[in-house]
C-alpha atoms as a PDB file:
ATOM      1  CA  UNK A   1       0.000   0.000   0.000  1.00  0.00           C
ATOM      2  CA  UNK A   2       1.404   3.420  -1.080  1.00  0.00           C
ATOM      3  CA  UNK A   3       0.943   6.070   1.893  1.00  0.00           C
ATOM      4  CA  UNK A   4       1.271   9.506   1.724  1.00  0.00           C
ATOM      5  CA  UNK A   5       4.824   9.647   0.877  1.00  0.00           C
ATOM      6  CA  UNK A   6       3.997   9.193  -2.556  1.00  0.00           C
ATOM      7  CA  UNK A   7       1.414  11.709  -3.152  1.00  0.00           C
ATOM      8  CA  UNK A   8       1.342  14.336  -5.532  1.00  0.00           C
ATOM      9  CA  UNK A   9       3.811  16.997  -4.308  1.00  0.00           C
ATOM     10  CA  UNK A  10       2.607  19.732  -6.753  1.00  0.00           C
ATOM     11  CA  UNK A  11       5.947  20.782  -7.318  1.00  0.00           C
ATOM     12  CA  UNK A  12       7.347  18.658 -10.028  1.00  0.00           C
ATOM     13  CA  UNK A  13       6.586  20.231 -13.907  1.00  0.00           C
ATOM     14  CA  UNK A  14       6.303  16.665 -15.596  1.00  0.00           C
ATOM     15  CA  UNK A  15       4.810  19.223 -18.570  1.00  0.00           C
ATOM     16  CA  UNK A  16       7.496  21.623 -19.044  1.00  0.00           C
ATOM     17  CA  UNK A  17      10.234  18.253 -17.953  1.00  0.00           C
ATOM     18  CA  UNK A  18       8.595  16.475 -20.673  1.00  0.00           C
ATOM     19  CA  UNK A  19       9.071  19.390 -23.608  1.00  0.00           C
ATOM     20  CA  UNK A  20      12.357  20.308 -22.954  1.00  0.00           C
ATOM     21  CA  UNK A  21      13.682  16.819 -23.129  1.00  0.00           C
ATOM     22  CA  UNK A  22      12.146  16.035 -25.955  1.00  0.00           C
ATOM     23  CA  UNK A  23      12.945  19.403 -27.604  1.00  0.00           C
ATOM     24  CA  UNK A  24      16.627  17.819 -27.068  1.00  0.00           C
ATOM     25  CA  UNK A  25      16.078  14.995 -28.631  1.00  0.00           C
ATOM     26  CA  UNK A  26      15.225  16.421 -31.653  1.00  0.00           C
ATOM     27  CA  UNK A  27      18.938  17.589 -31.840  1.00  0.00           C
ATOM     28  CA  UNK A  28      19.909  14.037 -31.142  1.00  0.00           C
ATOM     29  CA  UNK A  29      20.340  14.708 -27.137  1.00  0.00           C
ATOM     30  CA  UNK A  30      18.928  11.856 -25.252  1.00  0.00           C
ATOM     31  CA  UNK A  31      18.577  12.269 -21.517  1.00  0.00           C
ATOM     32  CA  UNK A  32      16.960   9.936 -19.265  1.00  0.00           C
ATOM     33  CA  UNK A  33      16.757   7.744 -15.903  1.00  0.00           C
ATOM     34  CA  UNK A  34      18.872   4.912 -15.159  1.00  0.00           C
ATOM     35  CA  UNK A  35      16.144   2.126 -15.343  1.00  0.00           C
ATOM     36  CA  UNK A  36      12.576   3.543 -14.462  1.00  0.00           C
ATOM     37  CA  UNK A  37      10.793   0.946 -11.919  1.00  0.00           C
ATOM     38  CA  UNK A  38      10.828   3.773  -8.973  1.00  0.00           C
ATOM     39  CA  UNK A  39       7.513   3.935  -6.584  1.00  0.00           C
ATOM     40  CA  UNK A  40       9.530   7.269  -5.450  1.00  0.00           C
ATOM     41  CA  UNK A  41       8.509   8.738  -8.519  1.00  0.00           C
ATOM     42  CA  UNK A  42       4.816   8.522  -7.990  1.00  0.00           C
ATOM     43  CA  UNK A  43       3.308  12.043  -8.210  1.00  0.00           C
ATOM     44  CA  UNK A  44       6.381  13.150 -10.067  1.00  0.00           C
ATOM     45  CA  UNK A  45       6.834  10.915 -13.145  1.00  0.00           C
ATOM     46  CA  UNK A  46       3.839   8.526 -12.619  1.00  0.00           C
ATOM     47  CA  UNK A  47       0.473   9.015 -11.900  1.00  0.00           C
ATOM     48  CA  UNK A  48      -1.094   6.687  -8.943  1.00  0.00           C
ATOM     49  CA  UNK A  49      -4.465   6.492 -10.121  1.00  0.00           C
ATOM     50  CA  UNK A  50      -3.090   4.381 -13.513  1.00  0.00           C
ATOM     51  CA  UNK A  51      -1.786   1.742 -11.513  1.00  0.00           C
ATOM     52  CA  UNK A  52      -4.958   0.331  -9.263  1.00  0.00           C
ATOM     53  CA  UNK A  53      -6.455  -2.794  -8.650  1.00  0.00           C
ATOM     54  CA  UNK A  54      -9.682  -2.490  -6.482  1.00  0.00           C
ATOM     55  CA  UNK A  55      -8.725   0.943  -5.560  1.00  0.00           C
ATOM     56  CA  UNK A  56      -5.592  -0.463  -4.219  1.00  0.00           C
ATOM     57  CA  UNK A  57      -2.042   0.813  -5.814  1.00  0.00           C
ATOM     58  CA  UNK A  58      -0.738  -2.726  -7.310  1.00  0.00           C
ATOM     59  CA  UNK A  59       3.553  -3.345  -7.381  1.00  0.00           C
ATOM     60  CA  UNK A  60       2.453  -5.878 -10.205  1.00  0.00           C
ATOM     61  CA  UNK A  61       0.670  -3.839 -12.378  1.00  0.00           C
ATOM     62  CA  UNK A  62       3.062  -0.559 -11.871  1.00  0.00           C
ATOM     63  CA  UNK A  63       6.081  -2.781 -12.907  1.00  0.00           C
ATOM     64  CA  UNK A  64       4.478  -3.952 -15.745  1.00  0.00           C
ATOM     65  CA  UNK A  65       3.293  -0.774 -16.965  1.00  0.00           C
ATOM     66  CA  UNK A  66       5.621   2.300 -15.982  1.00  0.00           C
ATOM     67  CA  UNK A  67       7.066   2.107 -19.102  1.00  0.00           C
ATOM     68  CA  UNK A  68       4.639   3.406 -21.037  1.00  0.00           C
ATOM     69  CA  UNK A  69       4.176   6.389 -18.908  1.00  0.00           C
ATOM     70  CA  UNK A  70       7.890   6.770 -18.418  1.00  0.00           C
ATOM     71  CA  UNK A  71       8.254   7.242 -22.272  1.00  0.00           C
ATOM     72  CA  UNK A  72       5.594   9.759 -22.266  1.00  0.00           C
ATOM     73  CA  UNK A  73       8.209  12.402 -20.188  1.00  0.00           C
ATOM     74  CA  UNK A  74      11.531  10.807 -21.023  1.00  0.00           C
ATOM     75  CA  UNK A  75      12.950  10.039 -24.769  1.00  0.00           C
ATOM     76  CA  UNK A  76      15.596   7.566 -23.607  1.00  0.00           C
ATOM     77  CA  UNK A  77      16.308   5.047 -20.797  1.00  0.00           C
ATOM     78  CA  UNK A  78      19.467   3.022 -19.547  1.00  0.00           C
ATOM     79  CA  UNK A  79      18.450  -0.730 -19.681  1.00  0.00           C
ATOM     80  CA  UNK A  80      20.637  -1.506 -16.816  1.00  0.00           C
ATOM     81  CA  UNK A  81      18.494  -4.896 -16.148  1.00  0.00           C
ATOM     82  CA  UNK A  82      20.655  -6.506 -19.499  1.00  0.00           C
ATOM     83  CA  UNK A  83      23.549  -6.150 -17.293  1.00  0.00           C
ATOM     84  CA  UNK A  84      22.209  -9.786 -15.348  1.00  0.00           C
ATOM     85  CA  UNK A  85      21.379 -11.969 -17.929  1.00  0.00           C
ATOM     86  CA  UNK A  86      20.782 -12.839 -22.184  1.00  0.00           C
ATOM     87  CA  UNK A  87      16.734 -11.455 -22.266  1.00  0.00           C
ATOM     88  CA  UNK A  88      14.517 -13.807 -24.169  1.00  0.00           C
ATOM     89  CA  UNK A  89      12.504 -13.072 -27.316  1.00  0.00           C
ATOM     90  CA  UNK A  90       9.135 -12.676 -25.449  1.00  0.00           C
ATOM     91  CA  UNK A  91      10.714 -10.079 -23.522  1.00  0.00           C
ATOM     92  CA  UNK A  92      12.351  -8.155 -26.060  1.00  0.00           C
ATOM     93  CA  UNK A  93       8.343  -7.791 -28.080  1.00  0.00           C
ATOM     94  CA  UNK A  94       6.973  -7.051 -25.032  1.00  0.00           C
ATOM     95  CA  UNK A  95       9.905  -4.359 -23.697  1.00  0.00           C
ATOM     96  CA  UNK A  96       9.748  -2.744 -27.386  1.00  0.00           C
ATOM     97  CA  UNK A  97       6.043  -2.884 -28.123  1.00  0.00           C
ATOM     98  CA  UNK A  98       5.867  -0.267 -24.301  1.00  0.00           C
ATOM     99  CA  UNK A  99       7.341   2.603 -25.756  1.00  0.00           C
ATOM    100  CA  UNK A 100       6.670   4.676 -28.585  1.00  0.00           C
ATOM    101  CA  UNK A 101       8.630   5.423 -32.025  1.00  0.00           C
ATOM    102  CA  UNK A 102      11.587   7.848 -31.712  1.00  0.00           C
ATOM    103  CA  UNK A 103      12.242   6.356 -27.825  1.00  0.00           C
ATOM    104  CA  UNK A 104      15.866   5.578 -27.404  1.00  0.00           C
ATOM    105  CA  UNK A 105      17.163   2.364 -25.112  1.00  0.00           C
ATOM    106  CA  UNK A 106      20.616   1.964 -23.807  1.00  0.00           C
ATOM    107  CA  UNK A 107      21.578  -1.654 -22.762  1.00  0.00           C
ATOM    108  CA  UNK A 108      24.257  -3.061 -20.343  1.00  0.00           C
ATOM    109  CA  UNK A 109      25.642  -5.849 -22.087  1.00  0.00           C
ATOM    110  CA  UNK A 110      25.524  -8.954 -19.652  1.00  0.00           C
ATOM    111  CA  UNK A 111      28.082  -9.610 -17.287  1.00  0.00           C
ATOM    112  CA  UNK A 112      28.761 -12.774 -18.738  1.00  0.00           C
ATOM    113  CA  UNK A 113      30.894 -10.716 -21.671  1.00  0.00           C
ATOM    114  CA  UNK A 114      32.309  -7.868 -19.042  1.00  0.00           C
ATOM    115  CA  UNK A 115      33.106 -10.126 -15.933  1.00  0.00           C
ATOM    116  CA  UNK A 116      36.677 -11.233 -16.340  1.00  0.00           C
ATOM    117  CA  UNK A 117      36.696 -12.978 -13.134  1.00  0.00           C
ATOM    118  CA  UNK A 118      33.160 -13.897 -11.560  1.00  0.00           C
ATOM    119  CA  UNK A 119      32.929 -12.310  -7.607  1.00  0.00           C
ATOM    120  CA  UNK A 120      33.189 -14.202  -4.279  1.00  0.00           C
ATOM    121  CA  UNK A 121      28.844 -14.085  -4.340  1.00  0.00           C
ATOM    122  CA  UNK A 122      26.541 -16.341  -3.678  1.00  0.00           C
ATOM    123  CA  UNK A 123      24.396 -15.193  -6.077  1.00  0.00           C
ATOM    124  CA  UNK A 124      27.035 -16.594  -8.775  1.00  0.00           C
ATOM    125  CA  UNK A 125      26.899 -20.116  -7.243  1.00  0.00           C
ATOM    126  CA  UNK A 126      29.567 -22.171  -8.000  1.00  0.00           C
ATOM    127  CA  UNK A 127      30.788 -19.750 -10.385  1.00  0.00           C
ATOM    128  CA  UNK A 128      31.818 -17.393  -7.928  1.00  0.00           C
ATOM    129  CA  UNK A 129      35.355 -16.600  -7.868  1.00  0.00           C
ATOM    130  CA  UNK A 130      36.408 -18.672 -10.984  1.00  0.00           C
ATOM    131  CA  UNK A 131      37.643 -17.163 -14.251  1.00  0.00           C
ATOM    132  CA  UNK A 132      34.765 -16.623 -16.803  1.00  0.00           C
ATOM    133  CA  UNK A 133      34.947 -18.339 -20.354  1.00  0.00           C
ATOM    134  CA  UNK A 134      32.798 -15.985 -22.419  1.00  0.00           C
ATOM    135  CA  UNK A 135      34.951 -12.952 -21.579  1.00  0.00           C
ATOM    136  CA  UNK A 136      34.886 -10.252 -23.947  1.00  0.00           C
ATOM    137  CA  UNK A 137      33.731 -13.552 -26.231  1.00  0.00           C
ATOM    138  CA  UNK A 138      32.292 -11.452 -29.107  1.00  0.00           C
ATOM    139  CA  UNK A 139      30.370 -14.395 -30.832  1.00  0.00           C
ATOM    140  CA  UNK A 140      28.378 -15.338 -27.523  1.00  0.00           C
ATOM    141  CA  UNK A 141      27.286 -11.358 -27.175  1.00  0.00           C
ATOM    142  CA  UNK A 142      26.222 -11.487 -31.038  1.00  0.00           C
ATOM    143  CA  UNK A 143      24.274 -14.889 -30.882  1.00  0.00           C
ATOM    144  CA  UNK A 144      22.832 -14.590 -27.522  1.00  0.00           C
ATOM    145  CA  UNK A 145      21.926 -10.839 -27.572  1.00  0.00           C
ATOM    146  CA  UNK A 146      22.685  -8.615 -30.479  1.00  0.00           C
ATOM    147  CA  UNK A 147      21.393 -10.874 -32.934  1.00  0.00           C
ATOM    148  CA  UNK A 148      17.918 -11.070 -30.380  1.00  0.00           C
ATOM    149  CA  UNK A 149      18.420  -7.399 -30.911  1.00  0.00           C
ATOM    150  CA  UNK A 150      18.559  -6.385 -34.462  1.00  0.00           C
ATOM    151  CA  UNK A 151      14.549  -6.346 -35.470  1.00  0.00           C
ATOM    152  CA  UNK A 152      14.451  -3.231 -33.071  1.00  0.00           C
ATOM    153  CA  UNK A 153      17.225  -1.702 -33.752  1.00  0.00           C
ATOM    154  CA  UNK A 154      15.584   1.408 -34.603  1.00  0.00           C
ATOM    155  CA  UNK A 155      14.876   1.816 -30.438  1.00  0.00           C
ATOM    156  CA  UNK A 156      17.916  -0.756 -29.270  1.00  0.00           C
ATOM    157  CA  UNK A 157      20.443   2.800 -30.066  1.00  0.00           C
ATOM    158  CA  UNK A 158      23.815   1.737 -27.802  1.00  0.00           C
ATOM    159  CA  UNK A 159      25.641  -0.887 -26.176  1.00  0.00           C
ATOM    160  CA  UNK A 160      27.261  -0.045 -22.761  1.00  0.00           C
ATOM    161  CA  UNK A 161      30.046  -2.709 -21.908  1.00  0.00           C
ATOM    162  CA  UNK A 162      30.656  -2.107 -17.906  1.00  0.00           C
ATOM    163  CA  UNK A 163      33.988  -2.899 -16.471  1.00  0.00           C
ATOM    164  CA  UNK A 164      34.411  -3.685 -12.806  1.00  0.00           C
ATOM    165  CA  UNK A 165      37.008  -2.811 -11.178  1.00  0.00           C
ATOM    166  CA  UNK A 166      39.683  -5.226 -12.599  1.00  0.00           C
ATOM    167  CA  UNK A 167      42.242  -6.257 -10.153  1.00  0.00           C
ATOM    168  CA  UNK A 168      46.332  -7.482 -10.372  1.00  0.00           C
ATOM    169  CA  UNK A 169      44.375 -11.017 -10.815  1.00  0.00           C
ATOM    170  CA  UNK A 170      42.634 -10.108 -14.015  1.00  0.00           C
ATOM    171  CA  UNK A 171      44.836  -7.656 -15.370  1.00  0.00           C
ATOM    172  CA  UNK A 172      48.319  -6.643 -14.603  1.00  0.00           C
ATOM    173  CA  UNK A 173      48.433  -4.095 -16.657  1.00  0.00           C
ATOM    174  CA  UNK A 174      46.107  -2.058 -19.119  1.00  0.00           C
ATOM    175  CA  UNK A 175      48.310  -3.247 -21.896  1.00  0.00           C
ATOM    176  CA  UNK A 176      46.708  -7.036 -21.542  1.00  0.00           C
ATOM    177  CA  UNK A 177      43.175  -5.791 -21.434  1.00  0.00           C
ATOM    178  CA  UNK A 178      43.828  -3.337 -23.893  1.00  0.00           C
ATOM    179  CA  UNK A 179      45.146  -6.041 -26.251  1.00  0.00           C
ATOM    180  CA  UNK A 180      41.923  -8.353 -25.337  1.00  0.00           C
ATOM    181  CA  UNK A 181      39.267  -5.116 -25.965  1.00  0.00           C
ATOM    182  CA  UNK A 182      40.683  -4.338 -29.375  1.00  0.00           C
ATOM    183  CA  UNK A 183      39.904  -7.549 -30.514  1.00  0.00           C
ATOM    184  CA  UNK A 184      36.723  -7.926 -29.325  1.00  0.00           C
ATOM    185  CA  UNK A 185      35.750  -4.585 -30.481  1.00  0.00           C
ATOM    186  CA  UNK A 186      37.029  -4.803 -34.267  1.00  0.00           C
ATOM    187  CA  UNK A 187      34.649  -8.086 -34.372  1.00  0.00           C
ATOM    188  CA  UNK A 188      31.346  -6.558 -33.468  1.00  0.00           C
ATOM    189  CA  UNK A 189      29.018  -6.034 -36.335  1.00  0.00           C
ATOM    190  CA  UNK A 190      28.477  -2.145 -37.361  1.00  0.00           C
ATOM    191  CA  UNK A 191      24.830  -2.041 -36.635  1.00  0.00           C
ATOM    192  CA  UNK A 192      24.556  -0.787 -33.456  1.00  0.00           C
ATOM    193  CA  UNK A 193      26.808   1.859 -31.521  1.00  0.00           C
ATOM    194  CA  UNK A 194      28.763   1.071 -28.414  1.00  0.00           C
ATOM    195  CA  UNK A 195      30.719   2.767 -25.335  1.00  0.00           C
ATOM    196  CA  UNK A 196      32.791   1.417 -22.755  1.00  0.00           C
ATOM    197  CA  UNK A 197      32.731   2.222 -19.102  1.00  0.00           C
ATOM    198  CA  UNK A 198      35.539   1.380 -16.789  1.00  0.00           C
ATOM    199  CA  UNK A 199      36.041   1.672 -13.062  1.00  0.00           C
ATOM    200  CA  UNK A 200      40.144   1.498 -12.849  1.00  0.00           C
ATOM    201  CA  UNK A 201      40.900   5.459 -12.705  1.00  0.00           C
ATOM    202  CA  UNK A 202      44.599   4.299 -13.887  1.00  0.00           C
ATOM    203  CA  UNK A 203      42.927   2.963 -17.359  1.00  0.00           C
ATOM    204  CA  UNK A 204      41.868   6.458 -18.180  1.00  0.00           C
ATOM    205  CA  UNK A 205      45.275   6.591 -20.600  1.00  0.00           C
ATOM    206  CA  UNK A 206      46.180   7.479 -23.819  1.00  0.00           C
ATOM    207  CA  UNK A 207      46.228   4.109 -25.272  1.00  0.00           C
ATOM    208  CA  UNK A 208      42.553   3.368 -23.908  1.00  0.00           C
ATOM    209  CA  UNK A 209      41.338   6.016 -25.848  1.00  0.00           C
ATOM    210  CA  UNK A 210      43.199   5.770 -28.858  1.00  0.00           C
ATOM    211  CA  UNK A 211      41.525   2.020 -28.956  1.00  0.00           C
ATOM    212  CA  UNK A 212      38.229   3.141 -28.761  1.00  0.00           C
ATOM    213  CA  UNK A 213      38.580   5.681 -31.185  1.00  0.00           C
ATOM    214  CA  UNK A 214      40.445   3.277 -33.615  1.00  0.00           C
ATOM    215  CA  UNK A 215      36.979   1.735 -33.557  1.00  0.00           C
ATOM    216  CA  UNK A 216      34.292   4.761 -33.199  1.00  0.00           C
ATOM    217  CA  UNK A 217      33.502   3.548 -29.232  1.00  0.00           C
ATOM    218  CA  UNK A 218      32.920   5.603 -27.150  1.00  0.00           C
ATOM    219  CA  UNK A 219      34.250   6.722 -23.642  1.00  0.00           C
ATOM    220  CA  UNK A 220      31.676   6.433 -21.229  1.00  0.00           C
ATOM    221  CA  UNK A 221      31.830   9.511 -18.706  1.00  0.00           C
ATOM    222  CA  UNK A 222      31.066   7.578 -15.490  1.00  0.00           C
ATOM    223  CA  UNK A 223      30.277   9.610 -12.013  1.00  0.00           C
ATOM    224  CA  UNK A 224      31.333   6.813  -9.547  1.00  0.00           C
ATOM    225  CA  UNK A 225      32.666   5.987  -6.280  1.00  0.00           C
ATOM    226  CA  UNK A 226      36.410   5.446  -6.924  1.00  0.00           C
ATOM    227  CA  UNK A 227      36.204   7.483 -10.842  1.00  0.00           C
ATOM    228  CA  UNK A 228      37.948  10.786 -11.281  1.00  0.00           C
ATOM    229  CA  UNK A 229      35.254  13.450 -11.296  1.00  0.00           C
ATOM    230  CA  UNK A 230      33.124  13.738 -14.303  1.00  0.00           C
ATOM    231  CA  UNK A 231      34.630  17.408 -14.955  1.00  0.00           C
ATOM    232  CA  UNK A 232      38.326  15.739 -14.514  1.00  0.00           C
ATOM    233  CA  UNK A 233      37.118  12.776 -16.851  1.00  0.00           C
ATOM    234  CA  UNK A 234      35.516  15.219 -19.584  1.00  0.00           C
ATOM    235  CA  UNK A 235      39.018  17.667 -19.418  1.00  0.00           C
ATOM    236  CA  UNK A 236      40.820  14.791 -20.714  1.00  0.00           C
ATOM    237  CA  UNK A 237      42.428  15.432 -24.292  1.00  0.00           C
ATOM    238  CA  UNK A 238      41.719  11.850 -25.653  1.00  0.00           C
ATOM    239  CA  UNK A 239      38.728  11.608 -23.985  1.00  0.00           C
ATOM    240  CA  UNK A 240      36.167  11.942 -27.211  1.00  0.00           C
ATOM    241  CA  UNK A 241      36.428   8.954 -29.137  1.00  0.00           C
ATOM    242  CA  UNK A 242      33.496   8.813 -31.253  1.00  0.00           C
ATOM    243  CA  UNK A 243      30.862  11.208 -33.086  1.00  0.00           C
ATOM    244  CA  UNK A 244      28.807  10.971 -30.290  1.00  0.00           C
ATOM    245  CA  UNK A 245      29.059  11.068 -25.872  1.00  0.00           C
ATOM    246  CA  UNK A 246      27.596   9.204 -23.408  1.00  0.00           C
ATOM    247  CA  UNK A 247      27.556  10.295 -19.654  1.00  0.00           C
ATOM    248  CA  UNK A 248      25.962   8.076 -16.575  1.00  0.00           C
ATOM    249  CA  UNK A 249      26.022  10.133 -13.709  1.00  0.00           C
ATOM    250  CA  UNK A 250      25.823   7.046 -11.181  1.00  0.00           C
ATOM    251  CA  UNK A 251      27.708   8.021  -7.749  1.00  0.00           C
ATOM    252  CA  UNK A 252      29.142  10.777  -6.139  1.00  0.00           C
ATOM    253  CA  UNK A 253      32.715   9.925  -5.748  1.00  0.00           C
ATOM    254  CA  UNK A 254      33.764   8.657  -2.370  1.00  0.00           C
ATOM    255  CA  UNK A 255      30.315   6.987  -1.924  1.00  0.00           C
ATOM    256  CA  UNK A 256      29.918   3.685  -2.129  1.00  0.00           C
ATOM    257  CA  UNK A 257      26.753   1.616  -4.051  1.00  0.00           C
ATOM    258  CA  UNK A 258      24.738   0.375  -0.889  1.00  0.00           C
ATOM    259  CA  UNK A 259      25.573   3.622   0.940  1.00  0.00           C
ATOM    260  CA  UNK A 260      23.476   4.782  -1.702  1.00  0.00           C
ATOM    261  CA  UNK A 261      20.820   3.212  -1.360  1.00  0.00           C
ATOM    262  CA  UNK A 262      20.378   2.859   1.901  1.00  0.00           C
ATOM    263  CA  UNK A 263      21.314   6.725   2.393  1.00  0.00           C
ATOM    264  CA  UNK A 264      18.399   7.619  -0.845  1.00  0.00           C
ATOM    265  CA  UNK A 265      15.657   4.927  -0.521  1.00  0.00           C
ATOM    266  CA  UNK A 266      12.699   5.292  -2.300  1.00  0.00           C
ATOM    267  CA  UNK A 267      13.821   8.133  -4.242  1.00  0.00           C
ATOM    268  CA  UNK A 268      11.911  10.191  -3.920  1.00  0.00           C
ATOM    269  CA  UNK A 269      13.399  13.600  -3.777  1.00  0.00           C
ATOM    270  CA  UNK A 270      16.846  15.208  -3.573  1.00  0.00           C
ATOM    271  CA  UNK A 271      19.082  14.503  -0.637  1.00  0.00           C
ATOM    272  CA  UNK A 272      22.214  15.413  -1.044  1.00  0.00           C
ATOM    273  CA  UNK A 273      22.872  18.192  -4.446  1.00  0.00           C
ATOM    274  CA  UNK A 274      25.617  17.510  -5.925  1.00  0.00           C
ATOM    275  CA  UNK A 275      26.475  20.943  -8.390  1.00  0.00           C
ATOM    276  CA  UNK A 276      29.338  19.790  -9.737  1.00  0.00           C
ATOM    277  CA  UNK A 277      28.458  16.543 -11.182  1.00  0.00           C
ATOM    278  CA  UNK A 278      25.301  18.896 -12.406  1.00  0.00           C
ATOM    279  CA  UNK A 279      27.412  21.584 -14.360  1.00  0.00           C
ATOM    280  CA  UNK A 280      29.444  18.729 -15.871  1.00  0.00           C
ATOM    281  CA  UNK A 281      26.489  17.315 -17.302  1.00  0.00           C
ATOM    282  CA  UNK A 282      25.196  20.698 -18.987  1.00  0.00           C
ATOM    283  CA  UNK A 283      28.598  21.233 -20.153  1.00  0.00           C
ATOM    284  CA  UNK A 284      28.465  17.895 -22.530  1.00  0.00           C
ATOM    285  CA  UNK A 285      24.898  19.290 -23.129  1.00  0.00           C
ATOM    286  CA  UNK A 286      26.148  22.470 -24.685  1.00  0.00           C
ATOM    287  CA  UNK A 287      28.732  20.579 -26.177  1.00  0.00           C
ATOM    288  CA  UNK A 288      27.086  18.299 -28.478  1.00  0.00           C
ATOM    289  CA  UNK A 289      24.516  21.470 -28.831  1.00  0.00           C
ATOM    290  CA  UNK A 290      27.370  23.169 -30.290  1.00  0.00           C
ATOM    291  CA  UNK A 291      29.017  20.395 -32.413  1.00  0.00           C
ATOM    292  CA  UNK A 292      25.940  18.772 -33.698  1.00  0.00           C
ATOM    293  CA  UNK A 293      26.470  15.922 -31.568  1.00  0.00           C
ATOM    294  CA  UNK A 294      24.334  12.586 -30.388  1.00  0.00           C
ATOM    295  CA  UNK A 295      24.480  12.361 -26.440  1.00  0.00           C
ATOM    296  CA  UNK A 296      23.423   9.571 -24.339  1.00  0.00           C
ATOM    297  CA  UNK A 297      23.141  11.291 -20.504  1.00  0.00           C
ATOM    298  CA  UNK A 298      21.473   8.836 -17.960  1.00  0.00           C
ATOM    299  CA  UNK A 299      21.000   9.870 -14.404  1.00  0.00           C
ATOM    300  CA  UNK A 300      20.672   7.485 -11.589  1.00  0.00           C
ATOM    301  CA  UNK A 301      18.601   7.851  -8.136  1.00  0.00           C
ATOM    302  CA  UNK A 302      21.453   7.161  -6.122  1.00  0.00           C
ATOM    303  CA  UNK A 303      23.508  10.353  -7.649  1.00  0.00           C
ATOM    304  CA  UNK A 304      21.536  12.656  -5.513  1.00  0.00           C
ATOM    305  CA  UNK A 305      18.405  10.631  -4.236  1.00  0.00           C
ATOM    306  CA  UNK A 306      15.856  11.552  -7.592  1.00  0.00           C
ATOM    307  CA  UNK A 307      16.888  11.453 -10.592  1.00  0.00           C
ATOM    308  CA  UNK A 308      13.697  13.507 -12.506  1.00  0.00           C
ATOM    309  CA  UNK A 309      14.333  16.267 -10.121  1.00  0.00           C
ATOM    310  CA  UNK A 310      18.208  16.019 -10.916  1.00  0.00           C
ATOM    311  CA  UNK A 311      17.591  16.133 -14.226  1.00  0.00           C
ATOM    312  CA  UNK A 312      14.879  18.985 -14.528  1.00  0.00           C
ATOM    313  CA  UNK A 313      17.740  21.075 -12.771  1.00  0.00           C
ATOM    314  CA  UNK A 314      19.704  20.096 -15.262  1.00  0.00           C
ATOM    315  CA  UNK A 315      18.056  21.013 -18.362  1.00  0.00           C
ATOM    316  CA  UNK A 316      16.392  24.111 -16.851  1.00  0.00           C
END
């Protein structure tokens, strides 16, 4: 049951939210949540009365159905759920069939391409601390969920491949994983555009980005617990290594993940402002204003404690 908490604040402009984002993504400027299944946001980005059952709010039916009402403020949406496992058919058609033409997905490729070696977790089972075999294994990511992909391609827009933390274990040096990207990027088909995100700092060289722009992939500027700054990450020379940026404003630095959550839970307004990771954002806004650029800018709840509200400050 959904108590007061969740009523209608009368302070958010889902109106005014709604137009300017989509005024931006008529220039090819796609801003949106990092996944959208967020009871906070009732009375901001979702409207209670849609989601009843007997005059009762309903979890099942709001999961279900958010989407569509999602799509109706926001052009574009981070797909972090791909990160966790190959989706079927059935729930590609139904994911696709939610949100209207023009609406702009961003997927995690699974962790079964990105995890080099799995973590000490039970949820891995007896996986869990072994080396993985479908690393960066370019024919298992195009069988098992580009290829799934492709009929939707129009909405399916990017590709995020997510790097954990790599330690001495995985990879000495970024020479070895430098050597192991390059090949797995030069085999991926051309369809589809793609960005990588890393979370070793000491990666952030030269070399790194002179891979990814050797095949039009982009850098993805990450706002995370142990990453430099975005502002730091978006004065680097090298750092644009495709025709188009992608940002996901995730963390402040210093934080850690659960903090996070347990700090922001349910999201539903802004706890801790965070101005700096803000202006960084608008400045890759005005950027690809000013260079005719595509952007990809996803903002998650636990940056500040709500992302709509983070990013209506943003693009006011």
């Amino acid at each position: 049951m959904v108590g007061p908490l969740f009523e209608d604040p009368g302070a958010f402009d889902r109106q005014g939210l709604a137009a300017r984002l989509h005024d931006l993504a008529a220039r090819n400027i796609f801003i949106g949540g990092s996944s959208w299944k967020y009871e906070g946001w009732l009375g901001q980005v979702y409207t209670r009365d849609r989601y009843l059952a007997r005059g009762r709010f309903s979890r099942r039916i709001f999961e279900a159905e958010c989407l569509r009402e999602y799509a109706e403020t926001f052009p574009a949406v981070c797909g972090d759920f791909a990160f966790y496992q190959f989706p079927t058919q059935d729930f590609w058609r139904n994911l696709f069939a939610r949100v209207p033409e023009g609406f702009r997905f961003a997927f995690k490729a699974p962790e079964q391409i990105t995890c080099k070696l799995f973590p000490r977790h039970a949820r891995y089972g007896p996986q869990a601390g072994k080396e993985n075999e479908l690393f960066l294994n370019s024919e298992a990511l195009i069988q098992e969920f580009l290829r799934p992909l492709a009929p939707y391609r129009a909405k399916a827009a990017l590709v995020i491949f997510e790097f954990g933390a790599f330690g001495p274990k995985a990879f000495s040096e970024l020479a070895a994983f430098l050597d192991s990207l390059d090949r797995f990027l030069a085999s991926l088909p051309p369809e589809f555009l793609y960005a990588v995100e890393l979370r070793n700092p000491e990666f952030l060289e030269k070399d790194y980005f002179s891979c990814l722009r050797s095949h039009r992939v982009a850098h993805v500027y990450n706002a995370w617990s142990r990453m430099p700054e975005l502002r730091r990450q978006i004065a680097i020379p090298d750092s644009t290594t495709a025709d188009f940026q992608v940002c996901r404003a995730l963390l402040r630095r210093g934080r850690m993940y659960e903090q996070a959550v347990a700090a922001f839970q349910p999201y539903t307004e802004i706890q801790d402002p965070n101005p700096e990771a803000r202006d960084s954002m608008r400045i890759l806004i005005g950027r690809a204003r000013e260079n005719k650029q595509m952007l990809f800018l996803f903002v998650n709840n636990r940056l500040e404690g709500n992302a709509p509200l983070t990013i209506l400050s943003v693009v006011e």
